[in-house]
Protein backbone atom coordinates (compact mmCIF):
# COMPACT_ATOMS: atom_id res chain seq x y z
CA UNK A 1 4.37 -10.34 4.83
CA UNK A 2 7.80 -11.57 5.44
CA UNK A 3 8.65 -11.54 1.55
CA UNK A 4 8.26 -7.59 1.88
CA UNK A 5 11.89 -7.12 3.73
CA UNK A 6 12.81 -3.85 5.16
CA UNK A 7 8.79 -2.73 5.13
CA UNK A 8 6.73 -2.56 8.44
CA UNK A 9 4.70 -5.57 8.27
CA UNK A 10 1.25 -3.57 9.27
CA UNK A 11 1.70 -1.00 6.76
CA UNK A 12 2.40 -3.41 3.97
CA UNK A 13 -0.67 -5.58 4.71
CA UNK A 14 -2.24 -2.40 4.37
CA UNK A 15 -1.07 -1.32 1.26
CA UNK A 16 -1.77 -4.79 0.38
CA UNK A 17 -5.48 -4.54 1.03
CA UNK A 18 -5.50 -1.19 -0.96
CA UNK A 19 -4.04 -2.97 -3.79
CA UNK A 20 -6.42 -5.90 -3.42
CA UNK A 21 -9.38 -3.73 -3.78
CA UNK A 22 -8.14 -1.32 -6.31
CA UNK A 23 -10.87 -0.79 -9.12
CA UNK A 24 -10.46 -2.54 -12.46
CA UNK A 25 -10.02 0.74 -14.16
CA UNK A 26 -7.03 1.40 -12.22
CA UNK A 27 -5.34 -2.24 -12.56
CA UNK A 28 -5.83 -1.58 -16.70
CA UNK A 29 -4.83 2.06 -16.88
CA UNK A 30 -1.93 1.31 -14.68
CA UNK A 31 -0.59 -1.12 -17.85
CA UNK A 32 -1.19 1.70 -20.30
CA UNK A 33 1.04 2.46 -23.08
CA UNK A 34 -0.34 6.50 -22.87
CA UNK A 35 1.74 8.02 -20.18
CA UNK A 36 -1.38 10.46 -19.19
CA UNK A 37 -4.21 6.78 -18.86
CA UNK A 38 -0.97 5.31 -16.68
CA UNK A 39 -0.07 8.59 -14.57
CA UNK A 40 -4.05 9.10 -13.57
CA UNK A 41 -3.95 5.30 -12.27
CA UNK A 42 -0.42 6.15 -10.30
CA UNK A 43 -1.63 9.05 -8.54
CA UNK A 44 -5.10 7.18 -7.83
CA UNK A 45 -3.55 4.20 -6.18
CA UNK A 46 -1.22 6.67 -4.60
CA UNK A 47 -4.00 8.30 -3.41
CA UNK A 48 -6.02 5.49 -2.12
CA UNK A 49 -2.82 4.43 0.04
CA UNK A 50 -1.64 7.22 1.29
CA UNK A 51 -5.47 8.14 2.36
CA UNK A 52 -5.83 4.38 3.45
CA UNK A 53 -2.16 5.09 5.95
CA UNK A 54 -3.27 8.47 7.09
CA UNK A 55 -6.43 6.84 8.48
CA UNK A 56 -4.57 3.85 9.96
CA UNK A 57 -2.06 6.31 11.90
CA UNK A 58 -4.94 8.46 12.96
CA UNK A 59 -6.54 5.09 14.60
């Protein structure tokens, strides 16, 4: 994780693994040229991280 300076290394191999196992949907409606298809993907990964650092902390 050392080419992600300035980010804690645990929480970027977490957000890492979130991105890894994102569904397809998301990884093509994130390149969307409709600014609604690419928002919905946004706040879904953003979801899926946040949710995936909340439960790391609460570990």
């Amino acid at each position: 994780m050392d080419h992600i300076s300035g980010m804690n290394s645990e929480h970027g191999a977490l957000i890492l693994a979130v991105l890894q196992r994102a569904p397809q949907w998301i990884r093509h409606d994130l390149a969307a040229k409709d600014d609604n298809t690419r928002l919905r993907a946004e706040e879904s990964l953003t979801a899926m991280i946040v949710d995936a650092l909340v439960k790391d902390e609460a570990d």
